[in-house]
Protein backbone atom coordinates (compact mmCIF):
# COMPACT_ATOMS: atom_id res chain seq x y z
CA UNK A 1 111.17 49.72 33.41
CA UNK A 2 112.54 52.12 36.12
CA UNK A 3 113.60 55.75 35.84
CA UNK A 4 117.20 54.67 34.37
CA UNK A 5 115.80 52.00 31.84
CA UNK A 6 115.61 48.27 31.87
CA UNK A 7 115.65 46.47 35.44
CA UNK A 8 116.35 42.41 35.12
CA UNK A 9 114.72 40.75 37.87
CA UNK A 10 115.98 36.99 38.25
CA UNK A 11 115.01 34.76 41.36
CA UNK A 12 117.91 32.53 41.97
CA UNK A 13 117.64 29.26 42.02
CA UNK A 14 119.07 25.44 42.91
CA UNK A 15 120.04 22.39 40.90
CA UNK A 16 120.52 19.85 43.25
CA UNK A 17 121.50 17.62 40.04
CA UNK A 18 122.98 20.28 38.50
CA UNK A 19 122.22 20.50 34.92
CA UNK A 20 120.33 16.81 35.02
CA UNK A 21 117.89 18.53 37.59
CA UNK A 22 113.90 18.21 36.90
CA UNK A 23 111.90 21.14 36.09
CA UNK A 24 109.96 20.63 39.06
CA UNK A 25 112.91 19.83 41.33
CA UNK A 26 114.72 23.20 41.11
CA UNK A 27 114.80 25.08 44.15
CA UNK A 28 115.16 28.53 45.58
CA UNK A 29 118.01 29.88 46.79
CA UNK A 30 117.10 32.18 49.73
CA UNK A 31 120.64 32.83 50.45
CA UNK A 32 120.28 36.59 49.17
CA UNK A 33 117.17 38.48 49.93
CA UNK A 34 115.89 38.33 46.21
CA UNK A 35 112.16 38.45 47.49
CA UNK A 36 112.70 42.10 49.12
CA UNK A 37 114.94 43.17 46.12
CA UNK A 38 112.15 42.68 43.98
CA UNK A 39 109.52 44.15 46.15
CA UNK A 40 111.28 47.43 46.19
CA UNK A 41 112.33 47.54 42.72
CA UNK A 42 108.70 46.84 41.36
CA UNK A 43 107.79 49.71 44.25
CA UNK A 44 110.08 51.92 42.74
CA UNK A 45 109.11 51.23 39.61
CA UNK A 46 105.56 51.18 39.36
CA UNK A 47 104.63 52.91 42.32
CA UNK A 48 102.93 55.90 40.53
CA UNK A 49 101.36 53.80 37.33
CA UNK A 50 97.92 54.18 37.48
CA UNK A 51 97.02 50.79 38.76
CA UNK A 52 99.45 49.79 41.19
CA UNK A 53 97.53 50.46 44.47
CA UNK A 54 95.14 48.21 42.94
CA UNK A 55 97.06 45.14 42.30
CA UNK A 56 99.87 45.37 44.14
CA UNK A 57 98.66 44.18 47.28
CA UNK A 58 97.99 40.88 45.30
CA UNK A 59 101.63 40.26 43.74
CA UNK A 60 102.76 41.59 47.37
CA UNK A 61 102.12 37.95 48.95
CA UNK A 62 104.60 36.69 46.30
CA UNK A 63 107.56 38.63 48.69
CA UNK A 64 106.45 37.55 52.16
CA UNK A 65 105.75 32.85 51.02
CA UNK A 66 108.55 31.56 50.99
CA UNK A 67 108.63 28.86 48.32
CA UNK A 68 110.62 25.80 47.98
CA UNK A 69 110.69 25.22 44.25
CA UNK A 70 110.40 27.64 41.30
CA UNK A 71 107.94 25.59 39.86
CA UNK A 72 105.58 26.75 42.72
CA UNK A 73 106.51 30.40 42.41
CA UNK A 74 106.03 30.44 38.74
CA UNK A 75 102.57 28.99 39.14
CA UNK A 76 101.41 31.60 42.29
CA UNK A 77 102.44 34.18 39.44
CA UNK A 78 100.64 32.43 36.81
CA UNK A 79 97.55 32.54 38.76
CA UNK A 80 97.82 35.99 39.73
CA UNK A 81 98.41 36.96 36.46
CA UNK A 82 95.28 34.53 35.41
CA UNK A 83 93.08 36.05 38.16
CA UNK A 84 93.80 40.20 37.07
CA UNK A 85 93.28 39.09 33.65
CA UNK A 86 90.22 37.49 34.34
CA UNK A 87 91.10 34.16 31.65
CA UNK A 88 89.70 30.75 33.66
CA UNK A 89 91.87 28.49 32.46
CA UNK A 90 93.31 25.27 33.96
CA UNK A 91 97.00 24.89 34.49
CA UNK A 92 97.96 21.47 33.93
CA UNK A 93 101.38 20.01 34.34
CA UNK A 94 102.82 17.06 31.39
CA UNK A 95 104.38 13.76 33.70
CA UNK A 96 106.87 13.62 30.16
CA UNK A 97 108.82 15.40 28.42
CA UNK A 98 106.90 16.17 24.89
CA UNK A 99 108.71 16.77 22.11
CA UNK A 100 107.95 20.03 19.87
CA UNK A 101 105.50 19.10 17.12
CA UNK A 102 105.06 21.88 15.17
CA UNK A 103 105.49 25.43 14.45
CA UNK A 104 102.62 26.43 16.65
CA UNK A 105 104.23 25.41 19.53
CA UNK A 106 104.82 28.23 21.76
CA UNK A 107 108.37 26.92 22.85
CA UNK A 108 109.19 27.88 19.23
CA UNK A 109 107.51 31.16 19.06
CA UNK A 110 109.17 31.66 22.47
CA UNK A 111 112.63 30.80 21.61
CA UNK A 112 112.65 33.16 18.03
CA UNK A 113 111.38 35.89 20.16
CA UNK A 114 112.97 39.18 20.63
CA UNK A 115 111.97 43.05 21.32
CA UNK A 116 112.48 44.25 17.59
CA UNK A 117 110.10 41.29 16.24
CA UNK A 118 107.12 42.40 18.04
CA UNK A 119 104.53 44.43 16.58
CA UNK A 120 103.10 45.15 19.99
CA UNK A 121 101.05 49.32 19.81
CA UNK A 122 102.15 51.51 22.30
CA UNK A 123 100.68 52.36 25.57
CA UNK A 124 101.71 54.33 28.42
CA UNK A 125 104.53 53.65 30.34
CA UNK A 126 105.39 55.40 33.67
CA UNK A 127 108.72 56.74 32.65
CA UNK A 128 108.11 57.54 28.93
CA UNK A 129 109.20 61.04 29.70
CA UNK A 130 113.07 59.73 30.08
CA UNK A 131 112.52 56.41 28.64
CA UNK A 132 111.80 55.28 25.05
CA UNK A 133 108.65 52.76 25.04
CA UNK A 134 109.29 48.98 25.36
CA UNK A 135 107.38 46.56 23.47
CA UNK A 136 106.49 43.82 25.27
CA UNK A 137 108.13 44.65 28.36
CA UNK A 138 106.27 42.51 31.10
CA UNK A 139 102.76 41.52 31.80
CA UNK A 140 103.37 43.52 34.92
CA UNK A 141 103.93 46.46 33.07
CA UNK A 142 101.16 46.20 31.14
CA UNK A 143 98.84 45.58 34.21
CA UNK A 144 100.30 48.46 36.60
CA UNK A 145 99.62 50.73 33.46
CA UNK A 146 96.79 49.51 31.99
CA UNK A 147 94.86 48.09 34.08
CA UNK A 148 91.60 46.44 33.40
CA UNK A 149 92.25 47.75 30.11
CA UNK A 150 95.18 45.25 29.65
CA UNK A 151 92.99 42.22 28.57
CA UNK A 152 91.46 44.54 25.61
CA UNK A 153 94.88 45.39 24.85
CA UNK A 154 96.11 41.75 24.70
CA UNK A 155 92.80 40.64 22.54
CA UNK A 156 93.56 43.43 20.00
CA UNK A 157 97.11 42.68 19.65
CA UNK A 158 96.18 38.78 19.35
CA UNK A 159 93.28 39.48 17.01
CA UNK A 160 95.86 41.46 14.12
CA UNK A 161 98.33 38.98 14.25
C-alpha cells in the first residue's frame, strides 16, 4: 500500500521452455532493475510503519543476491518470512507433480481467493488516513505494521475461521 493506493510488485521472470518450463527451472530476468524498483517502493512505502527499521535490514539482502531462479528467491522470502514469524517449519520440495486431493488443499483455497472473501480484522495501516484498509494485503504489510504482534494476529484470525 503506498500513499496513492495499491502498488503491484512482480519480479520478472524466464521460461526457457516457454510455457513447458519446470517450476524450478524459471529464471530471472535481470534485464530491468526490478530488485532496486522494489527496494524503493517498499522504502517508500513502509518507511514510517512502526517496524520497518527493524526488519528491513533483513528483506534488504533480498535487493543486493542476485538469484538465478525464482524458485530460490521465493524460498529466501519464505524463510525470512518464517524467521520474523518465528514458525520452525521445514520447507520441503515434491520431485512430482501431485494432483489436488481434496478441498483442504491450499491450491484450492488459494485459487477461490479474493479481497472481498476475507474476513481478515483490521489493523493499522500506514496510509489509512488517505487510504481505505486492505484485507489481506501482504505479509509484509502486516509485519512492517505489526510487528511482533503479527503472529498473534495471524493465530486469532486462524483460530475463528
Amino acid at each position: 500500500m503506498t500513499a496513492n493506493g495499491l502498488q503491484t510488485l512482480t519480479v520478472p521472470i524466464v521460461k526457457t521452455n516457454g510455457n513447458h518450463t519446470l517450476t524450478k527451472d524459471i529464471a530471472i530476468s535481470y534485464k530491468e532493475p526490478w530488485q532496486q524498483i522494489h527496494q524503493r517502493c517498499l522504502e517508500a512505502a513502509y518507511r514510517k510503519t512502526p517496524y520497518f527499521d527493524y526488519y528491513f535490514p533483513y528483506l534488504e539482502q533480498a535487493f543486493s543476491m542476485k538469484f538465478d531462479r525464482l524458485i530460490e528467491l521465493n524460498e529466501f522470502c519464505l524463510k525470512f518470512i518464517l524467521k520474523v514469524l518465528k514458525i520452525n517449519k521445514e520447507i520441503i520440495y515434491t520431485e512430482d507433480f501431485e494432483p489436488i486431493s481434496d478441498n483442504e488443499d491450499y491450491r484450492i483455497k488459494l485459487s477461490k481467493w479474493s479481497p472481498e472473501s476475507t474476513g481478515f480484522p483490521k489493523y493499522y495501516q500506514v496510509f489509512e488516513d488517505r487510504q481505505p484498509f486492505v484485507s489481506n494485503l501482504s505479509i509484509i504489510d502486516l509485519i512492517f505494521n505489526e510487528g511482533p504482534e503479527a503472529v498473534t494476529y495471524l493465530k486469532n484470525f486462524s483460530s475463528s475461521n
